[in-house]
PDB file of N, CA and C in Angstrom:
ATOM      1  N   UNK A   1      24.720  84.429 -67.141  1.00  0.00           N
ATOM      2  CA  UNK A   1      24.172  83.244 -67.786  1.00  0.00           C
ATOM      3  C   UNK A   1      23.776  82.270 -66.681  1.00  0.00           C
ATOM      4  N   UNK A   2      22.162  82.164 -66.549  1.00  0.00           N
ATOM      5  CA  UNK A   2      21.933  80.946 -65.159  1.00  0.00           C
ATOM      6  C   UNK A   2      21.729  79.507 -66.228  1.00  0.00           C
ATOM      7  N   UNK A   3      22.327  78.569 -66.078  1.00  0.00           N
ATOM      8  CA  UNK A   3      21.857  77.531 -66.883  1.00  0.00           C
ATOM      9  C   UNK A   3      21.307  76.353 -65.416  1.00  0.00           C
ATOM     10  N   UNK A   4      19.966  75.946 -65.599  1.00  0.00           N
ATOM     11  CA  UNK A   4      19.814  75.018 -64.884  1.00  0.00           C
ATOM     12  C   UNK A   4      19.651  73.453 -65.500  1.00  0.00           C
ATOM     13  N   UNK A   5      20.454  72.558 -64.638  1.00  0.00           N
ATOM     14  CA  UNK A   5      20.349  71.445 -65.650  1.00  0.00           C
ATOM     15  C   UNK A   5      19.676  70.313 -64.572  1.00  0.00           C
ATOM     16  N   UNK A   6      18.656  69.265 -65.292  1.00  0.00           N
ATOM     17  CA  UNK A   6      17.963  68.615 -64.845  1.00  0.00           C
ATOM     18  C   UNK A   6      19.308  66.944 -64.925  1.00  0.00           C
ATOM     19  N   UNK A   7      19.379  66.916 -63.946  1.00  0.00           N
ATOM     20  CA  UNK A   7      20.024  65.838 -64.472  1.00  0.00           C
ATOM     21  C   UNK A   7      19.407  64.358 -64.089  1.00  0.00           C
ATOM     22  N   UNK A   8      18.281  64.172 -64.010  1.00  0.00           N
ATOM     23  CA  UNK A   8      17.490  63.099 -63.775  1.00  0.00           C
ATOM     24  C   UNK A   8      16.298  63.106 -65.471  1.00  0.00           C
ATOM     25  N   UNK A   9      16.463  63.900 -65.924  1.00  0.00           N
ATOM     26  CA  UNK A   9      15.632  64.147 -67.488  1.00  0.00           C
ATOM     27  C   UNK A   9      16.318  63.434 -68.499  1.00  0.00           C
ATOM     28  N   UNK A  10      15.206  62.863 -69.271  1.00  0.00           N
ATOM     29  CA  UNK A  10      15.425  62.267 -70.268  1.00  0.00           C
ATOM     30  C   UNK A  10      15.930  62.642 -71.606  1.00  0.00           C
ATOM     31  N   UNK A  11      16.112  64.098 -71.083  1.00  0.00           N
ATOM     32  CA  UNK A  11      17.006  65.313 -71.939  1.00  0.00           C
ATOM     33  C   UNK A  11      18.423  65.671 -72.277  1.00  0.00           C
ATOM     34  N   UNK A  12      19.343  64.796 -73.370  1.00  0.00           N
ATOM     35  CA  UNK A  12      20.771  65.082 -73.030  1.00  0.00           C
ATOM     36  C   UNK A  12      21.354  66.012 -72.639  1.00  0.00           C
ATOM     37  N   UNK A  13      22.289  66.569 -71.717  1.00  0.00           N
ATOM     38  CA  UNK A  13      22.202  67.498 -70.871  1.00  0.00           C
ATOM     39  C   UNK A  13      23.230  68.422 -72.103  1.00  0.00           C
ATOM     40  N   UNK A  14      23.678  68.062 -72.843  1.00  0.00           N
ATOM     41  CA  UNK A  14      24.064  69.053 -74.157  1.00  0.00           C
ATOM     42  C   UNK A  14      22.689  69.943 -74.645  1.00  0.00           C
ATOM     43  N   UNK A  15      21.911  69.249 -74.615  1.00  0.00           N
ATOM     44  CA  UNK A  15      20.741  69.736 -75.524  1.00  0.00           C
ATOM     45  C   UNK A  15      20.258  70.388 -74.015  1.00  0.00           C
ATOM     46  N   UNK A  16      20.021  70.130 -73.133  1.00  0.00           N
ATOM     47  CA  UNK A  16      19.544  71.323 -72.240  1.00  0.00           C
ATOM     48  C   UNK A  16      20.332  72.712 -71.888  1.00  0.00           C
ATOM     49  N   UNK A  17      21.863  72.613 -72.191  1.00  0.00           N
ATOM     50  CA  UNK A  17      22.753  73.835 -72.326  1.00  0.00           C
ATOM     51  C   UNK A  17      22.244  74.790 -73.726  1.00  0.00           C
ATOM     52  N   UNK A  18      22.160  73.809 -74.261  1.00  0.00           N
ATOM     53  CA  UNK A  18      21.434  74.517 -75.797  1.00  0.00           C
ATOM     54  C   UNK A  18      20.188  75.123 -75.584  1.00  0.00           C
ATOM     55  N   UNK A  19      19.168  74.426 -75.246  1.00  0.00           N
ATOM     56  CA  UNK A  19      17.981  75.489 -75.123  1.00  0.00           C
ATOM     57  C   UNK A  19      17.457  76.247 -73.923  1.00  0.00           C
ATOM     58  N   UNK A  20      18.950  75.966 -73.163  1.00  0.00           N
ATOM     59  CA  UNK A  20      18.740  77.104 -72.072  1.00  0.00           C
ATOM     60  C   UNK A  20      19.293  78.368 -72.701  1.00  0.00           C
ATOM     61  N   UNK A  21      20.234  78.363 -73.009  1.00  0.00           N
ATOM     62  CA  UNK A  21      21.034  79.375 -74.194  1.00  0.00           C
ATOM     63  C   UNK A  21      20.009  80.139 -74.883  1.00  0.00           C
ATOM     64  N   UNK A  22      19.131  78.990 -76.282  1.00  0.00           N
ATOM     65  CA  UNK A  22      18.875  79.725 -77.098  1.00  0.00           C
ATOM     66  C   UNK A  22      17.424  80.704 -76.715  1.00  0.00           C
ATOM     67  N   UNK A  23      16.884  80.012 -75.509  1.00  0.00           N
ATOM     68  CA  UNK A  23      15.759  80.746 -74.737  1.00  0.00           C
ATOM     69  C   UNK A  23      16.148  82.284 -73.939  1.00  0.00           C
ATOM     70  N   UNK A  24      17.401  82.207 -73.690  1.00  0.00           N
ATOM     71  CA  UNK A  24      18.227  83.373 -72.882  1.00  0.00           C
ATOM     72  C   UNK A  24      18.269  84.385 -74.087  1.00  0.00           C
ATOM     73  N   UNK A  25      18.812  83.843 -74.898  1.00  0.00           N
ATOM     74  CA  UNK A  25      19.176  85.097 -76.108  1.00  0.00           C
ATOM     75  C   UNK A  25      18.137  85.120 -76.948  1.00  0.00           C
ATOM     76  N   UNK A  26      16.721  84.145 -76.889  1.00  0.00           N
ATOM     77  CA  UNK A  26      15.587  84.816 -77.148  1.00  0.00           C
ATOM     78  C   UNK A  26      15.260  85.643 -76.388  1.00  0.00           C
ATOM     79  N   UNK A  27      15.073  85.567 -75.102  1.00  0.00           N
ATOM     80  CA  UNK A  27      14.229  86.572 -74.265  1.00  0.00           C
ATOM     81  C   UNK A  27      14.737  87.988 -74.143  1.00  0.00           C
ATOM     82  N   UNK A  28      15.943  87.674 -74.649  1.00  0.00           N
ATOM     83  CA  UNK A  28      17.176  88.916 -74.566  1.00  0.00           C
ATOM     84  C   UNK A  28      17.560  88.853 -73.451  1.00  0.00           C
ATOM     85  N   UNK A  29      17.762  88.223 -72.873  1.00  0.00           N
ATOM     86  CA  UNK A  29      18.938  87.862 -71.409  1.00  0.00           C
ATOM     87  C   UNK A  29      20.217  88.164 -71.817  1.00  0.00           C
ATOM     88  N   UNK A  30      20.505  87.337 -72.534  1.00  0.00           N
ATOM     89  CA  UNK A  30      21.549  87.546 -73.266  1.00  0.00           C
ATOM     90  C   UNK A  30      22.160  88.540 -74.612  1.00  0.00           C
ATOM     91  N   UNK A  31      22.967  89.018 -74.589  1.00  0.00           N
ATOM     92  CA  UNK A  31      22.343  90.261 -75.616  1.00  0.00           C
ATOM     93  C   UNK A  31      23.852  89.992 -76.191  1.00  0.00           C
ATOM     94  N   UNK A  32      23.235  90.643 -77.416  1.00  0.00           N
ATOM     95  CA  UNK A  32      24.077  90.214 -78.973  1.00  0.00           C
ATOM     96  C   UNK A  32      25.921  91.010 -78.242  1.00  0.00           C
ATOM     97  N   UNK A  33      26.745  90.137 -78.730  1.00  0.00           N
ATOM     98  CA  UNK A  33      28.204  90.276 -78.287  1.00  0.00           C
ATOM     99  C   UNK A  33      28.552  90.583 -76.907  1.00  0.00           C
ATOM    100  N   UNK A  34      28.078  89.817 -75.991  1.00  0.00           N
ATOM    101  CA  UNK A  34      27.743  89.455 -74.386  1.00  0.00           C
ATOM    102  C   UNK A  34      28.619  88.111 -74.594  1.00  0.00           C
ATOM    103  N   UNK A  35      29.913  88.327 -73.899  1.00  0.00           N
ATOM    104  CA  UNK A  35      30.963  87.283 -73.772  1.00  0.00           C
ATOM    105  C   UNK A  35      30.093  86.193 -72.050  1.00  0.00           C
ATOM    106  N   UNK A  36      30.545  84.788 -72.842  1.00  0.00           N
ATOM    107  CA  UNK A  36      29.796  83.831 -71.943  1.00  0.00           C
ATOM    108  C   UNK A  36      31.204  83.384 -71.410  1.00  0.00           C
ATOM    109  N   UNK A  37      30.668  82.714 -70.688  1.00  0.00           N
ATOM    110  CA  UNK A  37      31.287  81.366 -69.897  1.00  0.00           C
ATOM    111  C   UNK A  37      32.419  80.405 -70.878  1.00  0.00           C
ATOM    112  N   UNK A  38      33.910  80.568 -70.605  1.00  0.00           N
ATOM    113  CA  UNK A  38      34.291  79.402 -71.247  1.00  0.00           C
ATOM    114  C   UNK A  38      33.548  78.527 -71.270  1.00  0.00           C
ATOM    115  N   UNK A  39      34.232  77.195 -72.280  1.00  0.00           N
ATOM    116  CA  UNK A  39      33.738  75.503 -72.452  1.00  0.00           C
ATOM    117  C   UNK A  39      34.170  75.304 -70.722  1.00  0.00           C
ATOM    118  N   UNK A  40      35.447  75.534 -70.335  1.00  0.00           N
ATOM    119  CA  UNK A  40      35.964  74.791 -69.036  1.00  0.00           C
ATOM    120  C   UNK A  40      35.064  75.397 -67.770  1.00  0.00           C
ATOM    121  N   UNK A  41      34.860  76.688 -67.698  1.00  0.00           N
ATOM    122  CA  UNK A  41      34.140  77.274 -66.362  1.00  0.00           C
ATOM    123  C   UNK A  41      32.760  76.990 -66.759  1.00  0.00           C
ATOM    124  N   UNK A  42      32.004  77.086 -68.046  1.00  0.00           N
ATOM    125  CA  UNK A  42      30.478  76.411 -67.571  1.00  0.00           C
ATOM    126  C   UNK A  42      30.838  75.316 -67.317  1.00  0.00           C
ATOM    127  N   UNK A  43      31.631  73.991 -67.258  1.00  0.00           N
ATOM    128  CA  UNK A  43      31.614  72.893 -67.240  1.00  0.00           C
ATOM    129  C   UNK A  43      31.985  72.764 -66.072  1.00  0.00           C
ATOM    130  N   UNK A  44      32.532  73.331 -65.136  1.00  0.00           N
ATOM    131  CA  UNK A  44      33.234  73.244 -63.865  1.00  0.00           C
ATOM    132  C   UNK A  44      31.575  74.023 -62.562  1.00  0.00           C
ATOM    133  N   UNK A  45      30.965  74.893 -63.926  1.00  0.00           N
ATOM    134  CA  UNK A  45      30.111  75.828 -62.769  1.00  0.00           C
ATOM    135  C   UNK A  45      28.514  74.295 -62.626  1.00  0.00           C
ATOM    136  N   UNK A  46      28.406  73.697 -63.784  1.00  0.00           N
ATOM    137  CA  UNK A  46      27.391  72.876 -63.649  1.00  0.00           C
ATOM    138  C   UNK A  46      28.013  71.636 -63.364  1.00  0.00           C
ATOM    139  N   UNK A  47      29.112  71.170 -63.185  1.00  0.00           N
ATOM    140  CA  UNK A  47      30.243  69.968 -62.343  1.00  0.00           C
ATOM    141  C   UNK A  47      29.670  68.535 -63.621  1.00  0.00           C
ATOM    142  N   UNK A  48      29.936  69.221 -64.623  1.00  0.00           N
ATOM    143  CA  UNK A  48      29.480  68.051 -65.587  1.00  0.00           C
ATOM    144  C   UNK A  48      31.008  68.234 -66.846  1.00  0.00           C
ATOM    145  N   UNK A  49      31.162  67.184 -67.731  1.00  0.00           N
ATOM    146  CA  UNK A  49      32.713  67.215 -68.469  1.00  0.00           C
ATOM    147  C   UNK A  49      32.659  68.062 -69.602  1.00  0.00           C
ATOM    148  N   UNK A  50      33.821  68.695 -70.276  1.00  0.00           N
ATOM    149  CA  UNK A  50      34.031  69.495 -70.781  1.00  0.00           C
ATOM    150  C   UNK A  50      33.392  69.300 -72.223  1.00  0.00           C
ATOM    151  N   UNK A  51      33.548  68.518 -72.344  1.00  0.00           N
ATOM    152  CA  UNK A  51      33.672  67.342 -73.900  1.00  0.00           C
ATOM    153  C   UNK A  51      31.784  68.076 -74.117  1.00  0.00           C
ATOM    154  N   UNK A  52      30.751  68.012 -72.973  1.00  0.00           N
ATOM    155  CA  UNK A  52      29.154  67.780 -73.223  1.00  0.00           C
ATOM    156  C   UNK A  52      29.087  69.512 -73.498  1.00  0.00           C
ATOM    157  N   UNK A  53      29.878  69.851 -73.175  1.00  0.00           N
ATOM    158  CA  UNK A  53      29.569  71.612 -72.813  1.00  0.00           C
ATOM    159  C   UNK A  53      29.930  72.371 -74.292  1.00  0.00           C
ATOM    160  N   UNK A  54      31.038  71.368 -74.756  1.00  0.00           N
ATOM    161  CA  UNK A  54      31.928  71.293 -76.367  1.00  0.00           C
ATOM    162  C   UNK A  54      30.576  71.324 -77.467  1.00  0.00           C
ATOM    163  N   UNK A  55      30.067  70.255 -77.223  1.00  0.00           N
ATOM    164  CA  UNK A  55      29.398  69.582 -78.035  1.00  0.00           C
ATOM    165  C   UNK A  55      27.773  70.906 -78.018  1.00  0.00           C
ATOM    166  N   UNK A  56      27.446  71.020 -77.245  1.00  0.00           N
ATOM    167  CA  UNK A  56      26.636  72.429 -76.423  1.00  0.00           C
ATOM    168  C   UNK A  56      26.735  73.539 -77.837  1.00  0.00           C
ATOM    169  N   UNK A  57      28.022  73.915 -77.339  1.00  0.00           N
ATOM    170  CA  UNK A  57      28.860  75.272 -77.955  1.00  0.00           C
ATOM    171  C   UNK A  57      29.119  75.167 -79.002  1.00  0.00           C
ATOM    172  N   UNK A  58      29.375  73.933 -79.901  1.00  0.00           N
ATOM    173  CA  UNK A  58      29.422  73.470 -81.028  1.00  0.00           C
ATOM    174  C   UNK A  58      28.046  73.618 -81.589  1.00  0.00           C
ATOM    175  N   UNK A  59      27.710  73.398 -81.486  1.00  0.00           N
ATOM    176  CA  UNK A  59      25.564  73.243 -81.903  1.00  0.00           C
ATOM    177  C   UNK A  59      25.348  74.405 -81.960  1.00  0.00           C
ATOM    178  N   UNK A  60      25.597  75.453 -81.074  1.00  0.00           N
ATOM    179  CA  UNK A  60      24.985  76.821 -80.995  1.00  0.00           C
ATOM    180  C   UNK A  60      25.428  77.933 -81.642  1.00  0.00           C
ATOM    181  N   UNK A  61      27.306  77.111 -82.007  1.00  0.00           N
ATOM    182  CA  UNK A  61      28.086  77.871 -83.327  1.00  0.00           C
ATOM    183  C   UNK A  61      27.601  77.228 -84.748  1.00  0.00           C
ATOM    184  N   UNK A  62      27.106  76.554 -84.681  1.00  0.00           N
ATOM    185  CA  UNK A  62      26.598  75.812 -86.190  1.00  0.00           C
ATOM    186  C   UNK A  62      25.167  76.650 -86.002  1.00  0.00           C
ATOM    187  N   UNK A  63      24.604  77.123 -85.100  1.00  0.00           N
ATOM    188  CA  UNK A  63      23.069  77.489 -85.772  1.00  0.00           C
ATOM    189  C   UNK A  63      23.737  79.401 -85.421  1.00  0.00           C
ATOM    190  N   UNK A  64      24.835  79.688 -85.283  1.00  0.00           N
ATOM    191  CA  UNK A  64      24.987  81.139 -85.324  1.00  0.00           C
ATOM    192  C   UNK A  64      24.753  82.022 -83.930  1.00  0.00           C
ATOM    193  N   UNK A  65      24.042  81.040 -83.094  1.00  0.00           N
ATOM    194  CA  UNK A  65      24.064  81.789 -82.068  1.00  0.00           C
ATOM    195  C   UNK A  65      25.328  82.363 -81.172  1.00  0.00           C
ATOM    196  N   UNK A  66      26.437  81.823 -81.128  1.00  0.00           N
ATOM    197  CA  UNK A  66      27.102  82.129 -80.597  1.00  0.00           C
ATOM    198  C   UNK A  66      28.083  82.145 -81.647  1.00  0.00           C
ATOM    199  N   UNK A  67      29.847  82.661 -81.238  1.00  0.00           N
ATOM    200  CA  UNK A  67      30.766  82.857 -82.023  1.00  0.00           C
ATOM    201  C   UNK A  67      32.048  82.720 -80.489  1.00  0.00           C
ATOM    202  N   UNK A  68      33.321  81.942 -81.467  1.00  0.00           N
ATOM    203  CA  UNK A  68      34.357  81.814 -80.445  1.00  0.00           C
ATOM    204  C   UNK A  68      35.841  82.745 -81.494  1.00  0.00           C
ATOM    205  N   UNK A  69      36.296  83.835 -80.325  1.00  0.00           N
ATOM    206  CA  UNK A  69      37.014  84.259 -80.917  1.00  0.00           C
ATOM    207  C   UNK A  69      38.013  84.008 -79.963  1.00  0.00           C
ATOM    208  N   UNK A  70      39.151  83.207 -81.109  1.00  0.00           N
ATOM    209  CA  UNK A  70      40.445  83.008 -80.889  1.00  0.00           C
ATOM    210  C   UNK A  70      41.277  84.107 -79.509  1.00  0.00           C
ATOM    211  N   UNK A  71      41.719  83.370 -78.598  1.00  0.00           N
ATOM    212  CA  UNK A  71      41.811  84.089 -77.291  1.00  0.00           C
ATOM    213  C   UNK A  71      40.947  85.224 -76.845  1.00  0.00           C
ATOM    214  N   UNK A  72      39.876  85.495 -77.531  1.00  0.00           N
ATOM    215  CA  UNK A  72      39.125  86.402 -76.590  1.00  0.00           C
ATOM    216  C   UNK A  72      37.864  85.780 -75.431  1.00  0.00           C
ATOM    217  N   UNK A  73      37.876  84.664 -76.584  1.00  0.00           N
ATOM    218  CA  UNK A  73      36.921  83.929 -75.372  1.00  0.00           C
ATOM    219  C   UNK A  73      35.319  83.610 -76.382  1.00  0.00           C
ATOM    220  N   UNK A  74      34.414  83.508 -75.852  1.00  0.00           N
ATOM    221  CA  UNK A  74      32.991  82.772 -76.728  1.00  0.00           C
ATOM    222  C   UNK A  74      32.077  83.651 -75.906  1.00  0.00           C
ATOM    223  N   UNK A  75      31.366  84.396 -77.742  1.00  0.00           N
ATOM    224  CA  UNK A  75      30.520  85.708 -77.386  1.00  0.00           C
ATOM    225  C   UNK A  75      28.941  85.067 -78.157  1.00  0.00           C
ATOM    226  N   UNK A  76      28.112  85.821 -77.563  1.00  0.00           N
ATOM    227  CA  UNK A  76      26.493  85.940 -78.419  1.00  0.00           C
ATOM    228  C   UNK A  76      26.504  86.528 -79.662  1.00  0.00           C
ATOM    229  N   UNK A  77      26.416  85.591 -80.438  1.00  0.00           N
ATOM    230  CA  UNK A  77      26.498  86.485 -81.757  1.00  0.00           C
ATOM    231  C   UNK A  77      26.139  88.327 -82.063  1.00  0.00           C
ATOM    232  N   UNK A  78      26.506  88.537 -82.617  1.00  0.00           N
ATOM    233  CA  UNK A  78      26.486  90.459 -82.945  1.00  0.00           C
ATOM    234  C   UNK A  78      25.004  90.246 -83.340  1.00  0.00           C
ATOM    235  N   UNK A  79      24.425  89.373 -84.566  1.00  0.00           N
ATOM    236  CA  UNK A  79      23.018  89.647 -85.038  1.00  0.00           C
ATOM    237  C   UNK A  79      22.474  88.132 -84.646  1.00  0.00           C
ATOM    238  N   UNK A  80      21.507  88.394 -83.581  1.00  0.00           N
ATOM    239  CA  UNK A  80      21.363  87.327 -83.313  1.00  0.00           C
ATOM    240  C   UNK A  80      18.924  87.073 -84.133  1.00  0.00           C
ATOM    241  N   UNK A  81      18.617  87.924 -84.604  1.00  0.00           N
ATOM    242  CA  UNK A  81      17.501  88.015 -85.336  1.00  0.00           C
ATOM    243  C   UNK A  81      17.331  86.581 -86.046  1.00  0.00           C
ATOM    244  N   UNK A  82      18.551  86.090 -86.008  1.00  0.00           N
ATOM    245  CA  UNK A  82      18.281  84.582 -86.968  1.00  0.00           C
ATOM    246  C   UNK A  82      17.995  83.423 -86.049  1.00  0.00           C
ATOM    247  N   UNK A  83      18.861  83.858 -84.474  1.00  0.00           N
ATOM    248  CA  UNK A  83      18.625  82.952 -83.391  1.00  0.00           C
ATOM    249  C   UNK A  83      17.533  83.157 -83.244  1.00  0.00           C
ATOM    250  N   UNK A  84      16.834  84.380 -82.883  1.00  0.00           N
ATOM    251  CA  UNK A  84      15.450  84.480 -82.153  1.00  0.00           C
ATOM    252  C   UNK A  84      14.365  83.573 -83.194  1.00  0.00           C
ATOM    253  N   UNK A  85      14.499  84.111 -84.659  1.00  0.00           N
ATOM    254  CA  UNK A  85      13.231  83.723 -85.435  1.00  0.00           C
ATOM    255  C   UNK A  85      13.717  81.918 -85.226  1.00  0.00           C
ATOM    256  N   UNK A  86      14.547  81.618 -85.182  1.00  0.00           N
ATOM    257  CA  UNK A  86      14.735  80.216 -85.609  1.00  0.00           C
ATOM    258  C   UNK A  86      13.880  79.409 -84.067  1.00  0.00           C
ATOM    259  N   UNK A  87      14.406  79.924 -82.895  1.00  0.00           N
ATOM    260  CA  UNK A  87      13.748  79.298 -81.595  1.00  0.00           C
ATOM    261  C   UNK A  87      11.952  79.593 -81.756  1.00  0.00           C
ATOM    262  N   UNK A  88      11.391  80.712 -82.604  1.00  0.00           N
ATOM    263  CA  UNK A  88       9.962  80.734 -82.383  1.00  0.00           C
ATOM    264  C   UNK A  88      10.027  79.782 -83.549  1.00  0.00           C
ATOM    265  N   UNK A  89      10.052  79.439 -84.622  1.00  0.00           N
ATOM    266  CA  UNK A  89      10.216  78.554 -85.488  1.00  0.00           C
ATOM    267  C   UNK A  89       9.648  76.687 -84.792  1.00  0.00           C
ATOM    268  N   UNK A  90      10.908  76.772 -84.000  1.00  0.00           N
ATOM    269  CA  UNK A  90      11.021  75.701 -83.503  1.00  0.00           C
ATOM    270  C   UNK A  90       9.792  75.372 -82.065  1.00  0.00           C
ATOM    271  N   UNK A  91       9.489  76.486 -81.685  1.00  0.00           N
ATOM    272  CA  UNK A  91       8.434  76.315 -80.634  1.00  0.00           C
ATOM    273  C   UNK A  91       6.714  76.396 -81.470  1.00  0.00           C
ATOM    274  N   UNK A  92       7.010  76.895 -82.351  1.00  0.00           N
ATOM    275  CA  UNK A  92       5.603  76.752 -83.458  1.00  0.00           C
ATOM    276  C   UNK A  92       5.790  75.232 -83.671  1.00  0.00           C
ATOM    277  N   UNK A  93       6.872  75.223 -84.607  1.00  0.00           N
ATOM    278  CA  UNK A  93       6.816  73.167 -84.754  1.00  0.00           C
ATOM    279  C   UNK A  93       6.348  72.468 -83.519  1.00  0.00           C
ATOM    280  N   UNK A  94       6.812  72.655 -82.092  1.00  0.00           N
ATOM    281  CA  UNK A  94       6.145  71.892 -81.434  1.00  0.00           C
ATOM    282  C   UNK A  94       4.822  72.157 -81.115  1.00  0.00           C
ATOM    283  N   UNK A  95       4.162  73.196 -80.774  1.00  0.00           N
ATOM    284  CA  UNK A  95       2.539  73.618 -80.967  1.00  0.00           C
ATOM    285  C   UNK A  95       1.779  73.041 -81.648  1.00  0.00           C
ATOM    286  N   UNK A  96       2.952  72.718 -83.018  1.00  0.00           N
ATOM    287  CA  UNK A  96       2.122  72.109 -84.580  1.00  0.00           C
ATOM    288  C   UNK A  96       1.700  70.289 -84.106  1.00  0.00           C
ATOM    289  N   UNK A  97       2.876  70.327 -83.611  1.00  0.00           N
ATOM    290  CA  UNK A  97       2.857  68.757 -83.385  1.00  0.00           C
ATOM    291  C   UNK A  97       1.711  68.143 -82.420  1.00  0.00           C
ATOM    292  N   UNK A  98       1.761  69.136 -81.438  1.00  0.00           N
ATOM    293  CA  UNK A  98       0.748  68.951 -79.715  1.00  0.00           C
ATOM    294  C   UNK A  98      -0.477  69.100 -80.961  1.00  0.00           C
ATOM    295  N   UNK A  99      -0.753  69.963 -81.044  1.00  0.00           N
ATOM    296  CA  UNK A  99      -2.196  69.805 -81.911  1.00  0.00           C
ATOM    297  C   UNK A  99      -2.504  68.923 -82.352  1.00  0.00           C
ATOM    298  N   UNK A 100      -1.218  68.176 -83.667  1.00  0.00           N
ATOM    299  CA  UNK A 100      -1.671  67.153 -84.564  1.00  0.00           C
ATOM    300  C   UNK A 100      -2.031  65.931 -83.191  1.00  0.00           C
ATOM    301  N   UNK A 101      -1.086  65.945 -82.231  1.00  0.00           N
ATOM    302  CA  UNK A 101      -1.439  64.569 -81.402  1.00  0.00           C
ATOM    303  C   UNK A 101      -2.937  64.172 -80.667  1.00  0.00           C
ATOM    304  N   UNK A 102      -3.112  66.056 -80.267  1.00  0.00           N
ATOM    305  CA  UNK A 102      -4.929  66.340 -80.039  1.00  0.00           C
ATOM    306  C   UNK A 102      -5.861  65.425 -80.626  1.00  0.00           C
ATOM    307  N   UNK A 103      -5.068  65.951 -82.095  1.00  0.00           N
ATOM    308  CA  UNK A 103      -6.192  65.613 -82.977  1.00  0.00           C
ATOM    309  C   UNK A 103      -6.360  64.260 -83.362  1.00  0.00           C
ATOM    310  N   UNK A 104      -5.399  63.834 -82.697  1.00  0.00           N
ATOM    311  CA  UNK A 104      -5.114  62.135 -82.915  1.00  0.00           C
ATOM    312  C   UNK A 104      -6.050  61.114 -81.965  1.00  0.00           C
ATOM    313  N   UNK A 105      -6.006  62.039 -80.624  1.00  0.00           N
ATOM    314  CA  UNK A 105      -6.994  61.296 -79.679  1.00  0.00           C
ATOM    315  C   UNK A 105      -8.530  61.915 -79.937  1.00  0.00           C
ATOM    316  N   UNK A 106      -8.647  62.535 -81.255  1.00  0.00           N
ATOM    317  CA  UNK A 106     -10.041  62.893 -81.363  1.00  0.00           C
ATOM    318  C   UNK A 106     -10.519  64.470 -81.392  1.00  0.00           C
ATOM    319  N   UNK A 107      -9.965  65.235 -80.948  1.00  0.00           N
ATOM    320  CA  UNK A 107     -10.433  66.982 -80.708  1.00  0.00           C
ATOM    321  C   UNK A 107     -10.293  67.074 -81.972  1.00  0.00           C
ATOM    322  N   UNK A 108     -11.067  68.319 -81.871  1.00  0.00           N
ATOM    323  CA  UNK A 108     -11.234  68.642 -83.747  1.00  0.00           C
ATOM    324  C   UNK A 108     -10.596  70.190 -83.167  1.00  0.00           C
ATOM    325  N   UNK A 109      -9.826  71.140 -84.418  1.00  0.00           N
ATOM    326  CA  UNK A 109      -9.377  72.280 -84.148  1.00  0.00           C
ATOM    327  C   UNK A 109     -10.271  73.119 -82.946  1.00  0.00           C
ATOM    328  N   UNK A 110     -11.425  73.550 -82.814  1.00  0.00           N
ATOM    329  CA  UNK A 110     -12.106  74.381 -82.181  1.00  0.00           C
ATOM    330  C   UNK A 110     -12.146  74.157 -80.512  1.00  0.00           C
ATOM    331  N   UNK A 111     -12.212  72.394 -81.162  1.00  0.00           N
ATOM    332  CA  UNK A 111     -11.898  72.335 -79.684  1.00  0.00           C
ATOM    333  C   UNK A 111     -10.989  72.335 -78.854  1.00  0.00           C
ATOM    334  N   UNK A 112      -9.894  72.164 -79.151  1.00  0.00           N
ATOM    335  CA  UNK A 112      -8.639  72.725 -79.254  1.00  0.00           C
ATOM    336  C   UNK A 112      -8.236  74.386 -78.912  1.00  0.00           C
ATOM    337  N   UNK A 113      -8.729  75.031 -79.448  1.00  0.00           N
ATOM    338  CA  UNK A 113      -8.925  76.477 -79.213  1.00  0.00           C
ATOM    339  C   UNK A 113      -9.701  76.816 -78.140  1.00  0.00           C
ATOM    340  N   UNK A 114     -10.911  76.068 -77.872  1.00  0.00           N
ATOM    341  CA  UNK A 114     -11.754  76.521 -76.704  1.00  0.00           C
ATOM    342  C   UNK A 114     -11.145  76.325 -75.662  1.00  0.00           C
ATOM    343  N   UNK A 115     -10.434  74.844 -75.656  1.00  0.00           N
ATOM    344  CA  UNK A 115      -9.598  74.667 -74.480  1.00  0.00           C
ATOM    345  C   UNK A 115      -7.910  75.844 -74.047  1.00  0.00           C
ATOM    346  N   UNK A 116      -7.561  75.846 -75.081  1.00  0.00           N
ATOM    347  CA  UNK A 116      -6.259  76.748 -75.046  1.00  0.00           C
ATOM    348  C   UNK A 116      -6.731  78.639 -74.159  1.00  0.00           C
ATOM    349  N   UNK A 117      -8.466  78.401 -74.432  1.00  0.00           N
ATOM    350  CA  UNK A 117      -8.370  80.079 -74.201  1.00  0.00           C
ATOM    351  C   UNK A 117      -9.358  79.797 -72.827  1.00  0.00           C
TER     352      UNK A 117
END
């Protein structure tokens, strides 16, 4: 697991553990029941507090990506098909959005497309 964290970004650095994660176990870096990093050793390996890494791991067990089993430690979920569709999901919403803003300073769809290709 490489997590790189920007720590000069306007990005809470919880939320950059998160979509470094959920980009890893999209790309399949990470592969379904692939035991990670305690809360304490990622938090010790990126020298940031335990509590942000909690909060991380918490988020990523609420959307299923990951799972913590009682003394075995915190694994990649077994079916992770719900992680993957949910991160293209979420990278379409932003595509959706960049467009609408395009279209805000004036481009009309095509042009938009001419430029993208």
């Amino acid at each position: 697991m490489n997590i790189i964290i920007d720590y000069t970004s306007r990005i809470p650095i919880y939320e950059q553990i998160v979509k470094a994660i959920e980009r890893q176990v999209a790309l399949g870096i990470l592969k379904p029941d692939e035991n990670i990093l305690s809360i304490r050793e990622l938090a010790l390996t990126l020298s940031i507090n335990p509590n942000t890494v909690k909060k991380a791991y918490d988020i990523l067990e609420s959307k299923k990506i990951i799972t913590s089993r009682s003394t075995k430690g915190t694994f990649i979920a077994k079916d992770i098909t719900f992680a993957r569709q949910a991160k293209i999901n979420s990278l379409i919403g932003e595509i959706k959005d960049t467009i609408t803003e395009l279209e805000n300073l004036g481009l009309t769809k095509e042009e938009i497309l001419k430029k993208l290709q």
